[in-house]
PDB file of N, CA and C in Angstrom:
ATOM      1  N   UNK A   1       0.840  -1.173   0.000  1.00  0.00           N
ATOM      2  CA  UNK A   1       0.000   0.000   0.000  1.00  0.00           C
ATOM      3  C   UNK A   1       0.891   1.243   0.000  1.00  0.00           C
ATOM      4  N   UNK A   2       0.556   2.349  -0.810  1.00  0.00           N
ATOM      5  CA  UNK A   2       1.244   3.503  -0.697  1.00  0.00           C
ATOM      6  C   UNK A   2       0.406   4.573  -0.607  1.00  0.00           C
ATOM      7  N   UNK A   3       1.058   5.604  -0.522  1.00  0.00           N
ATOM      8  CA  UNK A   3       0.257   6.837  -0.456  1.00  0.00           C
ATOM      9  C   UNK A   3       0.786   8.251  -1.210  1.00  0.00           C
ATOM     10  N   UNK A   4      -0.024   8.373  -2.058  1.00  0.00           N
ATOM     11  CA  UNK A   4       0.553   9.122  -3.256  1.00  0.00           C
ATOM     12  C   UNK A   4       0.982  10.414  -3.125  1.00  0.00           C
ATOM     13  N   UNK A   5       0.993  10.779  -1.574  1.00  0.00           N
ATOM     14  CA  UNK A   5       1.247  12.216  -1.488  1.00  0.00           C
ATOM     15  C   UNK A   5       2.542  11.987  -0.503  1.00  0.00           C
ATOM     16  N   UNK A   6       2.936  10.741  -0.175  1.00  0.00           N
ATOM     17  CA  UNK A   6       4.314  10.316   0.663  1.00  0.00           C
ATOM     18  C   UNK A   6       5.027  10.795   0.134  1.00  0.00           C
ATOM     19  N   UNK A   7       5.928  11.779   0.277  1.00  0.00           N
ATOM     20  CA  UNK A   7       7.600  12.029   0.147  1.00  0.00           C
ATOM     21  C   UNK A   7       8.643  10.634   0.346  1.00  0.00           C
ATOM     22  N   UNK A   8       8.381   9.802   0.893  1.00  0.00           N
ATOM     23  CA  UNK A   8       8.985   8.240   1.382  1.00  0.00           C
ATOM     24  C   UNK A   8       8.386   7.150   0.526  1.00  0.00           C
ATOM     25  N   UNK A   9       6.783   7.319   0.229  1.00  0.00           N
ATOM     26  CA  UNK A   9       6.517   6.403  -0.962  1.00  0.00           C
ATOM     27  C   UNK A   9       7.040   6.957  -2.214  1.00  0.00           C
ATOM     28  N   UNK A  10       7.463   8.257  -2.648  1.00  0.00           N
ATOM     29  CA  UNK A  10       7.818   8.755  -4.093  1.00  0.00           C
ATOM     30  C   UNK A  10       9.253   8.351  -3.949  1.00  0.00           C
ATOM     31  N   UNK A  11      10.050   8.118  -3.148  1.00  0.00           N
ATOM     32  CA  UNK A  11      11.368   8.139  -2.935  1.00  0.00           C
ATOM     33  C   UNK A  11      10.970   6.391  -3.364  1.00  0.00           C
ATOM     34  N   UNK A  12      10.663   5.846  -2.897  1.00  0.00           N
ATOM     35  CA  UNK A  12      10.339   4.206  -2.591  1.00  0.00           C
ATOM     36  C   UNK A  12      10.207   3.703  -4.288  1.00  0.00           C
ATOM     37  N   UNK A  13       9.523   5.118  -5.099  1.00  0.00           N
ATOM     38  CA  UNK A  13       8.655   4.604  -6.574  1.00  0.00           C
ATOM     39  C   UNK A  13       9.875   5.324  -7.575  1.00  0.00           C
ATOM     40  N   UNK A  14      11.265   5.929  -7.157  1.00  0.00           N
ATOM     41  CA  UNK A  14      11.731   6.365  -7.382  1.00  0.00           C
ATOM     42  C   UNK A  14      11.304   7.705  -8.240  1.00  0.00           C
ATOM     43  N   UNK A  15      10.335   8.274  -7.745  1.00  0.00           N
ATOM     44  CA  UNK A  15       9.730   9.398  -8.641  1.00  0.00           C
ATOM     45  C   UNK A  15      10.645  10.737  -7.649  1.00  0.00           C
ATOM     46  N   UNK A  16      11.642  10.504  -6.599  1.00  0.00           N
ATOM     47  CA  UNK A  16      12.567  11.709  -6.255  1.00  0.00           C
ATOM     48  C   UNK A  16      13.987  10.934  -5.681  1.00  0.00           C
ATOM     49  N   UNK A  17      14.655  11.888  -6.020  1.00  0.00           N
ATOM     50  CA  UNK A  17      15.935  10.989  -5.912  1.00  0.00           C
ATOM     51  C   UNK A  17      16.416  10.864  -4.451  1.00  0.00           C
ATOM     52  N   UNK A  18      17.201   9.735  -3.939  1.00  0.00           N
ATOM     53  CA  UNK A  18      17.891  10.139  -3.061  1.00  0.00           C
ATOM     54  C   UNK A  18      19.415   9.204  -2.996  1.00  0.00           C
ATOM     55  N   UNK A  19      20.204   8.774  -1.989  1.00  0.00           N
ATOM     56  CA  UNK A  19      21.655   8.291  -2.241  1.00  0.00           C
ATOM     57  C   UNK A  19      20.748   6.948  -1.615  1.00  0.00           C
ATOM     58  N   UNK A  20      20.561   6.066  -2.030  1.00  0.00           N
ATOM     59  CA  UNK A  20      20.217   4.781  -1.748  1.00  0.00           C
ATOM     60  C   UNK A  20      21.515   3.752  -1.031  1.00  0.00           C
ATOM     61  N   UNK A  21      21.302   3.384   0.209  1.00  0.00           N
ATOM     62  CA  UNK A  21      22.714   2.995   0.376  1.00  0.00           C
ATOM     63  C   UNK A  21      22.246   1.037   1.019  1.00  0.00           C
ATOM     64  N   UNK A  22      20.587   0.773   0.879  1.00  0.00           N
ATOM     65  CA  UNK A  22      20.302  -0.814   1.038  1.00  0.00           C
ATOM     66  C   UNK A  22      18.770  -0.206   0.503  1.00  0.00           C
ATOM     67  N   UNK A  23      18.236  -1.801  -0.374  1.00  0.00           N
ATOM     68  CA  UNK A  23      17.051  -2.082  -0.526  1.00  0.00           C
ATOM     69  C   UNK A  23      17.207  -3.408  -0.892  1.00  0.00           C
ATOM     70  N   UNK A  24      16.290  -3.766  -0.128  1.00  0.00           N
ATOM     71  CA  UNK A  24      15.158  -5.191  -0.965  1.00  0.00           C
ATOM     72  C   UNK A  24      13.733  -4.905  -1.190  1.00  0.00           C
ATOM     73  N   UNK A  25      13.159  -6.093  -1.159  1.00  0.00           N
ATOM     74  CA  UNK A  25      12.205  -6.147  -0.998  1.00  0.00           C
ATOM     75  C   UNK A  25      10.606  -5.961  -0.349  1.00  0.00           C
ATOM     76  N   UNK A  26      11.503  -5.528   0.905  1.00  0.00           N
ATOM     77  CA  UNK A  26      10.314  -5.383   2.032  1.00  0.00           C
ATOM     78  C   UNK A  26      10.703  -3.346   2.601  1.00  0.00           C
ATOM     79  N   UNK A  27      12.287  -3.071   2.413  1.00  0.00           N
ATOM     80  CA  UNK A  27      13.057  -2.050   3.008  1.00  0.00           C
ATOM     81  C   UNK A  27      13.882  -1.493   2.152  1.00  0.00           C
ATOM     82  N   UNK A  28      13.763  -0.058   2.494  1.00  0.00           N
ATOM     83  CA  UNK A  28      14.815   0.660   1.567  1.00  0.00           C
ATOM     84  C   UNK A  28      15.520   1.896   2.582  1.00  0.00           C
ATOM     85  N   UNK A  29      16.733   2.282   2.143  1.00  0.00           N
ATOM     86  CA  UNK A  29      17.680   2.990   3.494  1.00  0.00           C
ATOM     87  C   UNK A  29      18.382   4.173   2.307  1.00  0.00           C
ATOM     88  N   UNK A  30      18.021   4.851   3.030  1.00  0.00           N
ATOM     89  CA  UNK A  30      18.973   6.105   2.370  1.00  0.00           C
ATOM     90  C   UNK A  30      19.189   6.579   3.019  1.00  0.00           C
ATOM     91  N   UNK A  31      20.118   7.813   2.926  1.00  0.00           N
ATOM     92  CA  UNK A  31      20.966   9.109   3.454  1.00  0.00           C
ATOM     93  C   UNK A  31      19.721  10.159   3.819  1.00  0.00           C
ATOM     94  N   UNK A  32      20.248  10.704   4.857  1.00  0.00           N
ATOM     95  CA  UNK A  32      19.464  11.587   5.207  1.00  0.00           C
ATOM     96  C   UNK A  32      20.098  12.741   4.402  1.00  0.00           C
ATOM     97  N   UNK A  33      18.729  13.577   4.187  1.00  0.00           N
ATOM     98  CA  UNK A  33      19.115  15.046   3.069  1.00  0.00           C
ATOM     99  C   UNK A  33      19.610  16.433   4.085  1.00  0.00           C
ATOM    100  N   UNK A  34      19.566  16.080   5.217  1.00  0.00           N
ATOM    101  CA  UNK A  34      19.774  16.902   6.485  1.00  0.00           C
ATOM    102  C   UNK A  34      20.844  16.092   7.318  1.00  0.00           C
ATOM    103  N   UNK A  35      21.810  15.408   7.793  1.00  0.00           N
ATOM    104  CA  UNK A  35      22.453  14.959   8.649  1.00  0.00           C
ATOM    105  C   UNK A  35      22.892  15.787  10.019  1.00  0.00           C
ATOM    106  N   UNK A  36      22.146  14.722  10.924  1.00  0.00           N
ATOM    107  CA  UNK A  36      22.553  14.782  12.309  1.00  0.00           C
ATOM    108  C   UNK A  36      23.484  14.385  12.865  1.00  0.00           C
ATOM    109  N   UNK A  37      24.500  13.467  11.921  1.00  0.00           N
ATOM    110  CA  UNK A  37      25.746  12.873  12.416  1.00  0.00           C
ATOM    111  C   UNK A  37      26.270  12.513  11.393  1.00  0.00           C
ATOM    112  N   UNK A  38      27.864  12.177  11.712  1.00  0.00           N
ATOM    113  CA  UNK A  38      28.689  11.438  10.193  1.00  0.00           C
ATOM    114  C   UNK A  38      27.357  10.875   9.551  1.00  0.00           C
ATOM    115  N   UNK A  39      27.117   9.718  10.390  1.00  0.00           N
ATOM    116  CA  UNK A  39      26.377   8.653   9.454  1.00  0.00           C
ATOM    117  C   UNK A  39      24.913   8.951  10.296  1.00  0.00           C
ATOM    118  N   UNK A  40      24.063   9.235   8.922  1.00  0.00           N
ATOM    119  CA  UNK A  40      22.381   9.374   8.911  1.00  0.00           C
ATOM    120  C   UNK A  40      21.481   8.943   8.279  1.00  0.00           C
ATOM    121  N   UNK A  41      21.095   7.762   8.300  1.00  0.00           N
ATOM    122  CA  UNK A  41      20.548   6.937   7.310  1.00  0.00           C
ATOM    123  C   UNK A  41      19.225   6.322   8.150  1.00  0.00           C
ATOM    124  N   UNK A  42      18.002   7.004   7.065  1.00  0.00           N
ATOM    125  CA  UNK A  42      16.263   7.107   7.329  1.00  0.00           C
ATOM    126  C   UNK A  42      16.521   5.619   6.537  1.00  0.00           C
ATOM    127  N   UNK A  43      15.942   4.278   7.273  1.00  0.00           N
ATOM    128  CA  UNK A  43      15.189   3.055   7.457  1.00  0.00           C
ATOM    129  C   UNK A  43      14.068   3.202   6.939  1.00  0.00           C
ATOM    130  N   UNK A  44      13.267   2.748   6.083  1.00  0.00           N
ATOM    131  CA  UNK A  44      11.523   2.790   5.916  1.00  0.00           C
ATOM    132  C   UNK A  44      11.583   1.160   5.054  1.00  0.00           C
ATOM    133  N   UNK A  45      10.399   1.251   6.066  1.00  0.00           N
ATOM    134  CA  UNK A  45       9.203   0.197   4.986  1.00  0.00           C
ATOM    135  C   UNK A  45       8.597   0.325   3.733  1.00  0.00           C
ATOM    136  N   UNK A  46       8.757  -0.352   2.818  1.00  0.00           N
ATOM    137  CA  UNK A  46       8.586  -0.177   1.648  1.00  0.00           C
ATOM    138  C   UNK A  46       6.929   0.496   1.339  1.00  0.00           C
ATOM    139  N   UNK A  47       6.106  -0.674   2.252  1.00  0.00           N
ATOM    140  CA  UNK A  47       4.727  -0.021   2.529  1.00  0.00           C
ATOM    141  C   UNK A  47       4.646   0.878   3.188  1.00  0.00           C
ATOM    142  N   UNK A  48       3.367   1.574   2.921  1.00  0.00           N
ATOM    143  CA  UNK A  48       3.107   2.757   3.862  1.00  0.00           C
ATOM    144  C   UNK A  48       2.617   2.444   5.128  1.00  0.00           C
ATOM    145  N   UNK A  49       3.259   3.129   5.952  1.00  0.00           N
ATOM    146  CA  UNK A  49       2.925   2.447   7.451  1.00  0.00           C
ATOM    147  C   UNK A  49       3.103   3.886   7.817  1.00  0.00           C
ATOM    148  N   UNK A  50       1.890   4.825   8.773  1.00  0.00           N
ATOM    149  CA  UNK A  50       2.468   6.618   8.559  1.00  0.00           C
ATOM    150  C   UNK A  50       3.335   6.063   9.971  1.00  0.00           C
ATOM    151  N   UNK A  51       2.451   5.484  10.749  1.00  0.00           N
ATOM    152  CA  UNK A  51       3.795   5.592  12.341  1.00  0.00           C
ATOM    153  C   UNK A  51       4.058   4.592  13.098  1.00  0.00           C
ATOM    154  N   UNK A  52       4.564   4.387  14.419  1.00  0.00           N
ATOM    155  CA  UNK A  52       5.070   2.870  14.879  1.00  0.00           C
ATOM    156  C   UNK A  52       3.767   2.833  15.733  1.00  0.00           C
ATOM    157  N   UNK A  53       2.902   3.628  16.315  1.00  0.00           N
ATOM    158  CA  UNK A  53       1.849   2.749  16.586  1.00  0.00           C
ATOM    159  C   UNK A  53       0.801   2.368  15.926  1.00  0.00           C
ATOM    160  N   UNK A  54       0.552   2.496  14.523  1.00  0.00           N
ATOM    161  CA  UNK A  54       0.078   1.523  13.538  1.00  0.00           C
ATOM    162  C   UNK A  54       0.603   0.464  13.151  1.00  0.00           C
ATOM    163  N   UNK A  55       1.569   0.368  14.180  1.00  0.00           N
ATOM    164  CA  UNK A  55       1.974  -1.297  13.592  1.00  0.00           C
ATOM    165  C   UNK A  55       0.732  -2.298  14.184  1.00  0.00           C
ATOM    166  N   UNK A  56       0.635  -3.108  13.675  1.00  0.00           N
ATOM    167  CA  UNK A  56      -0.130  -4.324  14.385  1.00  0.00           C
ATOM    168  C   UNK A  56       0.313  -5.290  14.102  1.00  0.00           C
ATOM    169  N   UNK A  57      -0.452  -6.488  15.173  1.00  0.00           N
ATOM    170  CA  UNK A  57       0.169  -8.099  15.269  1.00  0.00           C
ATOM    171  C   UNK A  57       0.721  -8.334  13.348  1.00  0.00           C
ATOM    172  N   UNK A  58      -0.194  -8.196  12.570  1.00  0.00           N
ATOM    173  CA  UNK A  58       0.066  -8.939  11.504  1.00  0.00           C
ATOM    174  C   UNK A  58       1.154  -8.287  10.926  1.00  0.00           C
ATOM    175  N   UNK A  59       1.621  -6.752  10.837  1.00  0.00           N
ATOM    176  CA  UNK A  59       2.547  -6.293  10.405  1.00  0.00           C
ATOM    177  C   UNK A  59       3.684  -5.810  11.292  1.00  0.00           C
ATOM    178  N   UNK A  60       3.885  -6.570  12.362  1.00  0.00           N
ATOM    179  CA  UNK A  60       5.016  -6.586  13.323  1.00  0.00           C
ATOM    180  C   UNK A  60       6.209  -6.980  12.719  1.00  0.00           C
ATOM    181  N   UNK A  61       6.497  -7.865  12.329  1.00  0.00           N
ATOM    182  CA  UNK A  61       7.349  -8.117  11.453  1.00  0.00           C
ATOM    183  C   UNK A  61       8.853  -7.463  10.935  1.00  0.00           C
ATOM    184  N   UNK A  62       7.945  -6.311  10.325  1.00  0.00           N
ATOM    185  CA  UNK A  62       8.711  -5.150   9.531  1.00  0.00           C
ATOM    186  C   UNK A  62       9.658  -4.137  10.533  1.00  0.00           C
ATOM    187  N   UNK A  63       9.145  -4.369  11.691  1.00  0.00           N
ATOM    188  CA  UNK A  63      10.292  -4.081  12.869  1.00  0.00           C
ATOM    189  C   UNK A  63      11.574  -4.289  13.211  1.00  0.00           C
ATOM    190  N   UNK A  64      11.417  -5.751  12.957  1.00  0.00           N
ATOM    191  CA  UNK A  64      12.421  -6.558  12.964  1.00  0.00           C
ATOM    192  C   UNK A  64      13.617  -6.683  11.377  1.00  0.00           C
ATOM    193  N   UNK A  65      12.769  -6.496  10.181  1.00  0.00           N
ATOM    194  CA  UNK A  65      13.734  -6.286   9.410  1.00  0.00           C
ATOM    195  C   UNK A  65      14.121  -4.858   9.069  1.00  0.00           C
ATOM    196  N   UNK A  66      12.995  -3.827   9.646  1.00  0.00           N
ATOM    197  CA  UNK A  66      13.840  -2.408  10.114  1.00  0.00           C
ATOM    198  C   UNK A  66      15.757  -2.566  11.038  1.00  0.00           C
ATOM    199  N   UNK A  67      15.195  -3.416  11.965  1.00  0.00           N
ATOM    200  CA  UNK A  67      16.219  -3.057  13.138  1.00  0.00           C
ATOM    201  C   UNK A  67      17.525  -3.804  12.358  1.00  0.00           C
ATOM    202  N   UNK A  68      17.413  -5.435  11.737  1.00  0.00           N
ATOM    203  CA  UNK A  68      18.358  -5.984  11.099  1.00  0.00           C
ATOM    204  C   UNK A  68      18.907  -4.919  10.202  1.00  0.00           C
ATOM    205  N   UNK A  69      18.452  -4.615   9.596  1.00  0.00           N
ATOM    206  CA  UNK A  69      18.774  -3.164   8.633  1.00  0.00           C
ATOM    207  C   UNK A  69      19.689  -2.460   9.021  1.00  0.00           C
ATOM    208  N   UNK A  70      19.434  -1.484  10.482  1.00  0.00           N
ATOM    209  CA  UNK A  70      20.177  -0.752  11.378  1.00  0.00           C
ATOM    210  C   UNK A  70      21.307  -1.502  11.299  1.00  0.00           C
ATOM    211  N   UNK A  71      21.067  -2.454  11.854  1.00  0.00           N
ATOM    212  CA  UNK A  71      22.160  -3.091  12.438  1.00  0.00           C
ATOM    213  C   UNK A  71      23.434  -3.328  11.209  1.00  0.00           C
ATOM    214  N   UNK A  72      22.984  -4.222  10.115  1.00  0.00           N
ATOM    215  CA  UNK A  72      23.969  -4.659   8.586  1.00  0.00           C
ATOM    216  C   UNK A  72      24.464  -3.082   8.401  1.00  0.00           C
ATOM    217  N   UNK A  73      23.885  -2.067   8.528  1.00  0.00           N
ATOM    218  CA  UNK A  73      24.156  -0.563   7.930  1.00  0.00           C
ATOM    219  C   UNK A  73      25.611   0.298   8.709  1.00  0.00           C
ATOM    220  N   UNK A  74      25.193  -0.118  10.172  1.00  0.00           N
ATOM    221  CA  UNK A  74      26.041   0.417  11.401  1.00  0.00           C
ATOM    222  C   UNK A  74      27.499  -0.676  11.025  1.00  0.00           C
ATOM    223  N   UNK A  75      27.734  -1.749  11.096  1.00  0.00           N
ATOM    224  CA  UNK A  75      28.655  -2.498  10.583  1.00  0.00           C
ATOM    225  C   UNK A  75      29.340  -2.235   9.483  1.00  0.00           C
ATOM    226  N   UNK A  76      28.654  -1.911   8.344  1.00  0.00           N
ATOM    227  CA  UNK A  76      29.116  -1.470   6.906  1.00  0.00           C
ATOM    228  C   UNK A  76      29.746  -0.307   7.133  1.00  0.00           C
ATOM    229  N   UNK A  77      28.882   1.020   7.628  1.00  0.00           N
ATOM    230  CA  UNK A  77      29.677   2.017   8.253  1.00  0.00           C
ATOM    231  C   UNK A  77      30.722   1.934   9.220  1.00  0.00           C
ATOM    232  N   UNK A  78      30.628   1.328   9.849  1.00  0.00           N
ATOM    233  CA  UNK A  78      31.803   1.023  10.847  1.00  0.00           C
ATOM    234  C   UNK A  78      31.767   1.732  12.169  1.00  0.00           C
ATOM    235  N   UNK A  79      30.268   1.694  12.250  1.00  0.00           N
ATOM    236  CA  UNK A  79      30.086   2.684  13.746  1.00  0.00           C
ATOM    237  C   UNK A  79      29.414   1.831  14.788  1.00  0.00           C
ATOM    238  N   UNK A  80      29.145   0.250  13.953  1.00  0.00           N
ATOM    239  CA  UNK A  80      28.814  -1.165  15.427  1.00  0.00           C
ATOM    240  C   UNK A  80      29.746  -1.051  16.427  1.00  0.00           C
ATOM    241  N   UNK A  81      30.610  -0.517  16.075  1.00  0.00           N
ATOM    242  CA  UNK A  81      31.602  -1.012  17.557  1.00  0.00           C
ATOM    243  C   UNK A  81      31.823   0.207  18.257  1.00  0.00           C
ATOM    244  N   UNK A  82      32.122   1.194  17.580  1.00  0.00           N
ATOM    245  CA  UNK A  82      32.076   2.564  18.757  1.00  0.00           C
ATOM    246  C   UNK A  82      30.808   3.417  19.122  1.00  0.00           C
ATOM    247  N   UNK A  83      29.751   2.852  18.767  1.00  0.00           N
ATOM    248  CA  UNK A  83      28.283   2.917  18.941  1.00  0.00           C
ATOM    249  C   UNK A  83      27.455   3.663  17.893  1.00  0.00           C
ATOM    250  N   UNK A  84      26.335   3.249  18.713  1.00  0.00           N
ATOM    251  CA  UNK A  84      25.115   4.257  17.514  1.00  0.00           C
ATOM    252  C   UNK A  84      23.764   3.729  18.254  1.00  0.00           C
ATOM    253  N   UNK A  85      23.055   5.569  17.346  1.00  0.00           N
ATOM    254  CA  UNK A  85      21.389   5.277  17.962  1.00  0.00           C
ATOM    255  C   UNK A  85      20.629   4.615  16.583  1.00  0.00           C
ATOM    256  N   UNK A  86      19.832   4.299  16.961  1.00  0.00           N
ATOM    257  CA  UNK A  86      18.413   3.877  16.484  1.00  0.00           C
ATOM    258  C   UNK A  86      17.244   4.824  16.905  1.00  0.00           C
ATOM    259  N   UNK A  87      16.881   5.934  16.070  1.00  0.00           N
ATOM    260  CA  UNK A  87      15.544   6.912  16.692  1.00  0.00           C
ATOM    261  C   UNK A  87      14.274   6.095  15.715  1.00  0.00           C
ATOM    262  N   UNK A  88      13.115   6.024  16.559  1.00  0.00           N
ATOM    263  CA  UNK A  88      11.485   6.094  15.854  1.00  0.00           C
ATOM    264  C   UNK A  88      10.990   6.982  16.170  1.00  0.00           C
ATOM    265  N   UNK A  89      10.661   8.279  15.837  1.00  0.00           N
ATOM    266  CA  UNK A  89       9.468   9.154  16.230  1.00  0.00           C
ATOM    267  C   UNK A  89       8.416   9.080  15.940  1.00  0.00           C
ATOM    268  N   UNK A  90       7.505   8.682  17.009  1.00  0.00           N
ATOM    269  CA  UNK A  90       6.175   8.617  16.318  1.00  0.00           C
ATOM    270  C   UNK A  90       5.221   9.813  16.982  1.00  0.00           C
ATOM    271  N   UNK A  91       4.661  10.544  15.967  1.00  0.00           N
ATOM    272  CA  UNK A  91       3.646  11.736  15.844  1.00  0.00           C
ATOM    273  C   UNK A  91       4.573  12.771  16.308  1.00  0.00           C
ATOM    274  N   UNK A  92       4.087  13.988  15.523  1.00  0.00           N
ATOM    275  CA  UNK A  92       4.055  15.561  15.787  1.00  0.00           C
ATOM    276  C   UNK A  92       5.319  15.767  17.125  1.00  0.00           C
ATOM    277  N   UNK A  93       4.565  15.522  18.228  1.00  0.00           N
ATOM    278  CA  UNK A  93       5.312  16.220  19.126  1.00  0.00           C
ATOM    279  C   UNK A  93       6.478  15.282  19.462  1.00  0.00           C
ATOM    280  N   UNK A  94       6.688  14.323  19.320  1.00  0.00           N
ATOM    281  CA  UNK A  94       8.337  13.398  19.019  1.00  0.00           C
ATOM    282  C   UNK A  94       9.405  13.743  17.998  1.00  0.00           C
ATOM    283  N   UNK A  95       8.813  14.599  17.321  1.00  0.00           N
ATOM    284  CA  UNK A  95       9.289  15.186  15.814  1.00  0.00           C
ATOM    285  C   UNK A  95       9.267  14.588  14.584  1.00  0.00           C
ATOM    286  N   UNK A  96       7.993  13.694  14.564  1.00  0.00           N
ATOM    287  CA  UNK A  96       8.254  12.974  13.531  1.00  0.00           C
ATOM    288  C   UNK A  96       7.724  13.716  12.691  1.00  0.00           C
ATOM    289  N   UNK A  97       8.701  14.186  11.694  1.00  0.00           N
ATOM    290  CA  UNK A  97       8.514  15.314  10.379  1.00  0.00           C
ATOM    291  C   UNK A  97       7.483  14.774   9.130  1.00  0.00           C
ATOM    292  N   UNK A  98       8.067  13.052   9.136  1.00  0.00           N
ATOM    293  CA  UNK A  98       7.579  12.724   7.547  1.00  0.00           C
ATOM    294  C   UNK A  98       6.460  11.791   8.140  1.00  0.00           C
ATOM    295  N   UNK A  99       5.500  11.572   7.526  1.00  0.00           N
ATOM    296  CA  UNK A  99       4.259  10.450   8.206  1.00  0.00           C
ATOM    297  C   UNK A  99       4.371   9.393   7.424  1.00  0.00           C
ATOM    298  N   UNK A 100       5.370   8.476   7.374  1.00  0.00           N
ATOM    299  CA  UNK A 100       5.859   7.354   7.198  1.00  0.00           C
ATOM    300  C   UNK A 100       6.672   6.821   7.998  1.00  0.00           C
ATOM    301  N   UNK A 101       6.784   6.000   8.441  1.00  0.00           N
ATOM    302  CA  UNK A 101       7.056   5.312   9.678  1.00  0.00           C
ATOM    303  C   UNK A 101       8.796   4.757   9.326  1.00  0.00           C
ATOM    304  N   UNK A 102      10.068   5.510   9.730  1.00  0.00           N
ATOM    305  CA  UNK A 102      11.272   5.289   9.298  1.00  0.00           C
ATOM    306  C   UNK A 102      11.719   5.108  11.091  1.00  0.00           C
ATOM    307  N   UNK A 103      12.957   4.771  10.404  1.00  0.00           N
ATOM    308  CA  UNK A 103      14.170   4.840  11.588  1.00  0.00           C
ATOM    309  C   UNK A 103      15.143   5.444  11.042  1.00  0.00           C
ATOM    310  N   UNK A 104      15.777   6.237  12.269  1.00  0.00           N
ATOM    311  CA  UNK A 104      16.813   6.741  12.217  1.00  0.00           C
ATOM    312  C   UNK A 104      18.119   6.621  12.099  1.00  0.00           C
ATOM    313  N   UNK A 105      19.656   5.686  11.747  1.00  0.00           N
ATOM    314  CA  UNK A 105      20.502   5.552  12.050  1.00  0.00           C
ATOM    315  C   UNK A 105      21.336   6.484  12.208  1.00  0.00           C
ATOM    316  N   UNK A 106      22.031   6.830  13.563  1.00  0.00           N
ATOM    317  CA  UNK A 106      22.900   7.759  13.664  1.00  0.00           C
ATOM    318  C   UNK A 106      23.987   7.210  13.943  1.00  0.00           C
ATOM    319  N   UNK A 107      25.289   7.422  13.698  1.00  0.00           N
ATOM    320  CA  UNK A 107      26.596   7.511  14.662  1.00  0.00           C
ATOM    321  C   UNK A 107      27.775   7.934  13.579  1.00  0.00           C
ATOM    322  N   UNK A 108      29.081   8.011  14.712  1.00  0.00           N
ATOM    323  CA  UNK A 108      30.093   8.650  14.094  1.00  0.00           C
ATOM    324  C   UNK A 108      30.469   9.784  14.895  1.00  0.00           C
ATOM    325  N   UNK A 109      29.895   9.945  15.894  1.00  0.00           N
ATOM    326  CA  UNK A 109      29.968  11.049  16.844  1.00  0.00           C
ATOM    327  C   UNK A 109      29.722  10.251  18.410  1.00  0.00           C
ATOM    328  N   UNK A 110      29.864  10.878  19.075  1.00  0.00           N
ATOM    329  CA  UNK A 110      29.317  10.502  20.716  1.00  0.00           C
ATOM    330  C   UNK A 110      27.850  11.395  20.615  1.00  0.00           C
ATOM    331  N   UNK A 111      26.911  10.592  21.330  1.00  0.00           N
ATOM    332  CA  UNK A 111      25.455  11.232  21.487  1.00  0.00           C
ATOM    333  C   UNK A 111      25.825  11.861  22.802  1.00  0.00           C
ATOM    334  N   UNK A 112      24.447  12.478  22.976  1.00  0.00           N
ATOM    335  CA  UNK A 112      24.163  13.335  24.486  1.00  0.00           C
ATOM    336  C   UNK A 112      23.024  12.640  25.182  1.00  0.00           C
ATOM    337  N   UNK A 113      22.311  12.422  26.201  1.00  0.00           N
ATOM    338  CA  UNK A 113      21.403  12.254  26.624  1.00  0.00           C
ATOM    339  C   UNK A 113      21.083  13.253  27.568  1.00  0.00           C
ATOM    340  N   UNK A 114      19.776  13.533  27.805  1.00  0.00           N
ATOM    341  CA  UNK A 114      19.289  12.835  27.090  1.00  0.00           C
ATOM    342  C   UNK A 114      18.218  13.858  25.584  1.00  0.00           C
ATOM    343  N   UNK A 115      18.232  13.195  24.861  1.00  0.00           N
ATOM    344  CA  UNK A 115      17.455  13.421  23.236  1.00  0.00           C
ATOM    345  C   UNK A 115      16.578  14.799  23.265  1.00  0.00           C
ATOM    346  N   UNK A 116      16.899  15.604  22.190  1.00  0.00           N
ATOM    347  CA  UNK A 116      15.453  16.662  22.434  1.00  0.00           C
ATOM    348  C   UNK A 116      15.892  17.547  23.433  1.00  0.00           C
TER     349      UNK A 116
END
């Protein structure tokens, strides 16, 4: 399912560009167009999912090959071992900007806590 006014589904249908750095089938990972750290790479579900509490039992799933994602991405970069975050914002006042349901990969820096 998509949604034709997604900035994340047009990126997904390749109708806007971005630095694609993993996709399959279910997930696609690019560069953030704003970076919060060396390494900034927005996680999304291929489907439209706007936030993490629309996940449900049947599409739980996609969590899990979100986080594997994080994880293969942070390794490739080389920031598994001297750390990194994983952000979900879900709704408005968490800051979630885009209403598609991504993750955040950050590192390459030391974080602060706490967030916000």
């Amino acid at each position: 399912m998509e949604n034709s006014t997604c900035i994340f589904c047009k990126i997904v249908k390749k109708e806007i560009p971005a630095k694609i750095v993993f996709e399959d089938n279910k997930v696609l990972a690019f560069e953030d167009v704003s970076p919060q750290a060396p390494v900034h790479i927005l996680i999304i579900p291929k489907a439209h999912i706007e936030k993490l509490s629309d996940i449900k039992e049947e599409s739980a799933a996609i969590i899990g090959r979100l986080t594997v994602t994080a994880n293969m991405l942070a390794n490739e970069k080389k920031v598994d071992r001297s750390g990194y975050r994983v952000v979900v914002n879900c709704g408005y006042d968490a800051g979630q900007a885009v209403s598609h349901l991504h993750m955040h990969l950050l590192g390459g820096r030391p974080m602060g806590w706490p967030p916000g």
